[in-house]
N, C-alpha and C. Protein backbone atom coordinates (compact mmCIF):
# COMPACT_ATOMS: atom_id res chain seq x y z
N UNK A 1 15.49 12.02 208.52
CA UNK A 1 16.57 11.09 208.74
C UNK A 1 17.89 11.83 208.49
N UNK A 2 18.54 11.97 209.45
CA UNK A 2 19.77 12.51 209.64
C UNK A 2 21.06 11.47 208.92
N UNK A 3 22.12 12.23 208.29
CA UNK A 3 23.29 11.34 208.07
C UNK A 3 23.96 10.18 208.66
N UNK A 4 24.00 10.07 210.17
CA UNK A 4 23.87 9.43 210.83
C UNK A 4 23.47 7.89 210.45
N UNK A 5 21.96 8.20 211.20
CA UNK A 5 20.79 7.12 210.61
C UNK A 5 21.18 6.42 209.24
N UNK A 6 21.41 7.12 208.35
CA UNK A 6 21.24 6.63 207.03
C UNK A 6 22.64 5.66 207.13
N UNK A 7 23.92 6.63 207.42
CA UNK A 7 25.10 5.71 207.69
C UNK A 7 24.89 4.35 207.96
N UNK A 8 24.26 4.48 209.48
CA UNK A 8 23.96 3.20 210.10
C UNK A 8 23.11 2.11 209.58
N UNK A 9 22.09 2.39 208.96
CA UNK A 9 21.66 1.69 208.48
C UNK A 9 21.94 1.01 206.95
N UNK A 10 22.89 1.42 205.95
CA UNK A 10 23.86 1.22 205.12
C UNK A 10 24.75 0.30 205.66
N UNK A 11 25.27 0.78 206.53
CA UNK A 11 26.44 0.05 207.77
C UNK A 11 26.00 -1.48 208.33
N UNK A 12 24.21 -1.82 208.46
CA UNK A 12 23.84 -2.41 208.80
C UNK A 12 23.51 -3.25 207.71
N UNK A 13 22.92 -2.65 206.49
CA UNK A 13 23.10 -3.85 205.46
C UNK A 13 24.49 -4.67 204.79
N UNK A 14 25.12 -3.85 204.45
CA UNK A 14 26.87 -4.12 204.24
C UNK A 14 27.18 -5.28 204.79
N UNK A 15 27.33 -5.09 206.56
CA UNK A 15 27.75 -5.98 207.42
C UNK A 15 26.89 -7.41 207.36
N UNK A 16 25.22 -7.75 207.63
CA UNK A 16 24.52 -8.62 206.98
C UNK A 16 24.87 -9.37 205.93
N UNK A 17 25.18 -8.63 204.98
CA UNK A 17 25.52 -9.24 203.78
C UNK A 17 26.93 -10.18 203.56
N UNK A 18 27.45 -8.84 204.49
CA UNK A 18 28.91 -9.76 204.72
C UNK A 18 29.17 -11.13 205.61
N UNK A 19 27.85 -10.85 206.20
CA UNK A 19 27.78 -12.07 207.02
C UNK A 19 27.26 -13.36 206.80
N UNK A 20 26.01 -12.83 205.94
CA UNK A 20 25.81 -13.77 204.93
C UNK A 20 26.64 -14.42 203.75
N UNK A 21 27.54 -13.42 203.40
CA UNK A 21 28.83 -14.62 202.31
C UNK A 21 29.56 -15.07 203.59
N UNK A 22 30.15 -14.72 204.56
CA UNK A 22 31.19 -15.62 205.20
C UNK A 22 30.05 -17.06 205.69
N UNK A 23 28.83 -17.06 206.05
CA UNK A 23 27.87 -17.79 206.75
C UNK A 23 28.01 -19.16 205.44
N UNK A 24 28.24 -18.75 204.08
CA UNK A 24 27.87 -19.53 202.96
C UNK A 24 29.22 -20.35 202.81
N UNK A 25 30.51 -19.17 202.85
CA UNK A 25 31.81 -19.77 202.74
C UNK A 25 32.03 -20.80 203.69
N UNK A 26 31.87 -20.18 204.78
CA UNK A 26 31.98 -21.37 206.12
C UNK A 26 31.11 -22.61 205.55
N UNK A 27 30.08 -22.81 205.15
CA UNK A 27 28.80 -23.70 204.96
C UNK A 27 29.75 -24.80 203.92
N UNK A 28 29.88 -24.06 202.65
CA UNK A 28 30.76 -25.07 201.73
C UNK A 28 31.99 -25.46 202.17
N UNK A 29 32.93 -24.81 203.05
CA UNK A 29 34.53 -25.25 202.99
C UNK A 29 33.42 -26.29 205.02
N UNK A 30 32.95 -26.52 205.53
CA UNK A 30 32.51 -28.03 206.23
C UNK A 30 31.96 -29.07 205.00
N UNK A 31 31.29 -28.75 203.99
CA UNK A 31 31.13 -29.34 202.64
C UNK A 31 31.91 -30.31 202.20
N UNK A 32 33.05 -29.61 201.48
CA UNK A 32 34.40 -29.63 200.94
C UNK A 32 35.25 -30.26 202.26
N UNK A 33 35.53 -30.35 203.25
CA UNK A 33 36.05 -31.08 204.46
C UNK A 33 35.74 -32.40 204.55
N UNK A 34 33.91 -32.32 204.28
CA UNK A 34 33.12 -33.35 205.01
C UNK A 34 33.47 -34.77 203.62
N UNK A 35 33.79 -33.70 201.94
CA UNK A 35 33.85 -34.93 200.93
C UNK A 35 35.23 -35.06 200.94
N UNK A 36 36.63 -34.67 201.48
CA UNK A 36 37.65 -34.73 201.72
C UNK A 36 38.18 -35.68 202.49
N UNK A 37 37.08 -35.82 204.07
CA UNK A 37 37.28 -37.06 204.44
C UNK A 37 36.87 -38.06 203.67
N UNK A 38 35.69 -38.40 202.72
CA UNK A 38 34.80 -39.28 202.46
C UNK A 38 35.81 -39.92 201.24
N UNK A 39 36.47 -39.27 200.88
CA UNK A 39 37.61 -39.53 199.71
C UNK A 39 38.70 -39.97 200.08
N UNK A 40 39.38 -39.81 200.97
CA UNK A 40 40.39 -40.42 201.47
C UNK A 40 39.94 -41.57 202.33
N UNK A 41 38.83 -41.66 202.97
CA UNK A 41 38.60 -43.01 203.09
C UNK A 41 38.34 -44.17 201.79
N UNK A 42 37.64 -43.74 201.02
CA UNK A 42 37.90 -44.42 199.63
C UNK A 42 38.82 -44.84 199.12
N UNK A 43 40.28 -44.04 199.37
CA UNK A 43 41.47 -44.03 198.49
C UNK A 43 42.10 -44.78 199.59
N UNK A 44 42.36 -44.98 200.84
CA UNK A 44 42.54 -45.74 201.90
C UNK A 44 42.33 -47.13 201.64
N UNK A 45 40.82 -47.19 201.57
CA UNK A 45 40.34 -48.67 201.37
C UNK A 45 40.53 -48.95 199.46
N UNK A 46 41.08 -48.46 198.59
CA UNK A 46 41.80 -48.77 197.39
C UNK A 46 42.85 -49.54 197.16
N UNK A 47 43.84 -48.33 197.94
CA UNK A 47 44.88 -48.87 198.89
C UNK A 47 45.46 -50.56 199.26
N UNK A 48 44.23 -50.44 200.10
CA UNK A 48 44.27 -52.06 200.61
C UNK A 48 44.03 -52.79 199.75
N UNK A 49 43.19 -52.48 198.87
CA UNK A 49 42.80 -53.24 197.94
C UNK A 49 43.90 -54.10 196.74
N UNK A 50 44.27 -52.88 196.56
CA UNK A 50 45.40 -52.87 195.51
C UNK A 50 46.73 -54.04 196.44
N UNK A 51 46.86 -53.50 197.31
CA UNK A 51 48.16 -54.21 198.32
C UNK A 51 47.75 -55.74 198.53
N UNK A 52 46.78 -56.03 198.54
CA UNK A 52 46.10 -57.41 198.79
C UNK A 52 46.15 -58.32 196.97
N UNK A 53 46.38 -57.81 196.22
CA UNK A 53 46.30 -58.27 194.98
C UNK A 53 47.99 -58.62 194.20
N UNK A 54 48.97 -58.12 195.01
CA UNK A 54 50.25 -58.26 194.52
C UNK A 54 50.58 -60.03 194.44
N UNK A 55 51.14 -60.11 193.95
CA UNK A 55 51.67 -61.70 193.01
C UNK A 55 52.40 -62.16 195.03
N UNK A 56 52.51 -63.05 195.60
CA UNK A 56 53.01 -63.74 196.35
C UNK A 56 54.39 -64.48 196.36
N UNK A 57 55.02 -64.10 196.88
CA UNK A 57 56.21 -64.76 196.79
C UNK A 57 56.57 -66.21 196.68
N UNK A 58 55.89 -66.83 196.97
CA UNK A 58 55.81 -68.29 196.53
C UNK A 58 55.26 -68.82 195.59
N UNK A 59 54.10 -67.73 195.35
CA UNK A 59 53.95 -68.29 193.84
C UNK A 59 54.60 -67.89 192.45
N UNK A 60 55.06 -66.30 192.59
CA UNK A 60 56.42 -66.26 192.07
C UNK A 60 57.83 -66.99 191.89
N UNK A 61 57.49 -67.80 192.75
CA UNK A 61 59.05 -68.85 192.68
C UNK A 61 58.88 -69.95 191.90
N UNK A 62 57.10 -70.22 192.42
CA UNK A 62 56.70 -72.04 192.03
C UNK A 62 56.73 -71.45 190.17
N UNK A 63 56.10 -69.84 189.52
CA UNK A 63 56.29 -69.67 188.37
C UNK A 63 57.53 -69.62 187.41
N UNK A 64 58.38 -69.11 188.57
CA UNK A 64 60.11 -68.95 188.15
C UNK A 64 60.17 -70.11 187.99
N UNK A 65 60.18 -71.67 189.06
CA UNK A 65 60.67 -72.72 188.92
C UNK A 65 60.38 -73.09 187.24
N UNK A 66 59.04 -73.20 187.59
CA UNK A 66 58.75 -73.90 185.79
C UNK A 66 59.20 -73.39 184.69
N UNK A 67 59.12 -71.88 184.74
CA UNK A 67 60.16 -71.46 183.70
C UNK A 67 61.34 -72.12 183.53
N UNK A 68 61.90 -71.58 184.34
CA UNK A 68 63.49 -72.67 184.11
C UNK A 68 63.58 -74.22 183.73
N UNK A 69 62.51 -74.88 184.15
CA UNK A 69 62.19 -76.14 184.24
C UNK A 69 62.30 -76.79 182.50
N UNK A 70 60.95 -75.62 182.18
CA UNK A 70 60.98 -75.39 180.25
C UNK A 70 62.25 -75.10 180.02
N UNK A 71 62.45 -74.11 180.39
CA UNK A 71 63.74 -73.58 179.39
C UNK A 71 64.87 -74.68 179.55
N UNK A 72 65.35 -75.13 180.38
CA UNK A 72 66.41 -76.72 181.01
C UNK A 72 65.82 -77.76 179.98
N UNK A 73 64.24 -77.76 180.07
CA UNK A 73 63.89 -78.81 178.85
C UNK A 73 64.33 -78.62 177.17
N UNK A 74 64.42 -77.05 176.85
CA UNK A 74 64.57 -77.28 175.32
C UNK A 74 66.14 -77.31 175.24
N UNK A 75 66.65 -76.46 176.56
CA UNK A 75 68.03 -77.09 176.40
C UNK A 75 68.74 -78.20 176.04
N UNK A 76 68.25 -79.20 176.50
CA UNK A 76 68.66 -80.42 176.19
C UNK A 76 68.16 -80.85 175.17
N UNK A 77 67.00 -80.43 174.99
CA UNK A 77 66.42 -80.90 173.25
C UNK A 77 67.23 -80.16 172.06
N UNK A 78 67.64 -79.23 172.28
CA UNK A 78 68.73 -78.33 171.47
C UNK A 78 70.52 -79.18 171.65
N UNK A 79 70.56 -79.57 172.67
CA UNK A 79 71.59 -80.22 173.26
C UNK A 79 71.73 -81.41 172.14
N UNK A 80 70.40 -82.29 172.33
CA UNK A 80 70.40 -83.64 171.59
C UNK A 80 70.04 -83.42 170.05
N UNK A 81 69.55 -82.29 169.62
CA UNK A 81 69.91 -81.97 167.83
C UNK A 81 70.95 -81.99 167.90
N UNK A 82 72.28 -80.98 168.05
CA UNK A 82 73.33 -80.50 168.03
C UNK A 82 74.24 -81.96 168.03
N UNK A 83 73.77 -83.08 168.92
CA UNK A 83 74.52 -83.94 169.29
C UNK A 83 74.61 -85.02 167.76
N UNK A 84 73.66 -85.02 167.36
CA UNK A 84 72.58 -85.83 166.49
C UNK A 84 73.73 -85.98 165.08
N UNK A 85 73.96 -84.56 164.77
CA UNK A 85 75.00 -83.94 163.25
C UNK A 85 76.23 -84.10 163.68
């Protein structure tokens, strides 16, 4: 076996090998893609989730109303001590 030969066939495992890590890299980063989509669809439909749960504007008001409603009530009950002395 001439220098050559031996080269080549060195040359031939090297490259294999190298082909075999890029074959693996490629394999995990479609992996890593494939749970990238699968996650942002998750966080998508969270999303909605979360947006569908915010307080409503009308029922924020009908809660504001009554607040004030109380608070107008002890007013005047504070109103009618004060009046009382």
């Amino acid at each position: 076996m001439d220098f050559q030969d031996l080269y080549n066939t060195a040359m031939g495992f090297v490259l294999a090998l190298g082909g075999w890590v890029m074959r693996v890299i490629w394999d995990n980063l479609k992996d890593l893609r494939t749970q990238d989509n699968v996650l942002a669809e998750k966080v998508s439909r969270i999303e909605v989730l979360v947006a569908g749960e915010y307080v409503k504007k009308d029922e924020l008001e009908r809660v504001v109303q009554r607040l004030f409603d109380k608070l107008e009530h002890i007013e005047m009950k504070i109103d009618r001590k004060v009046d009382k002395n």
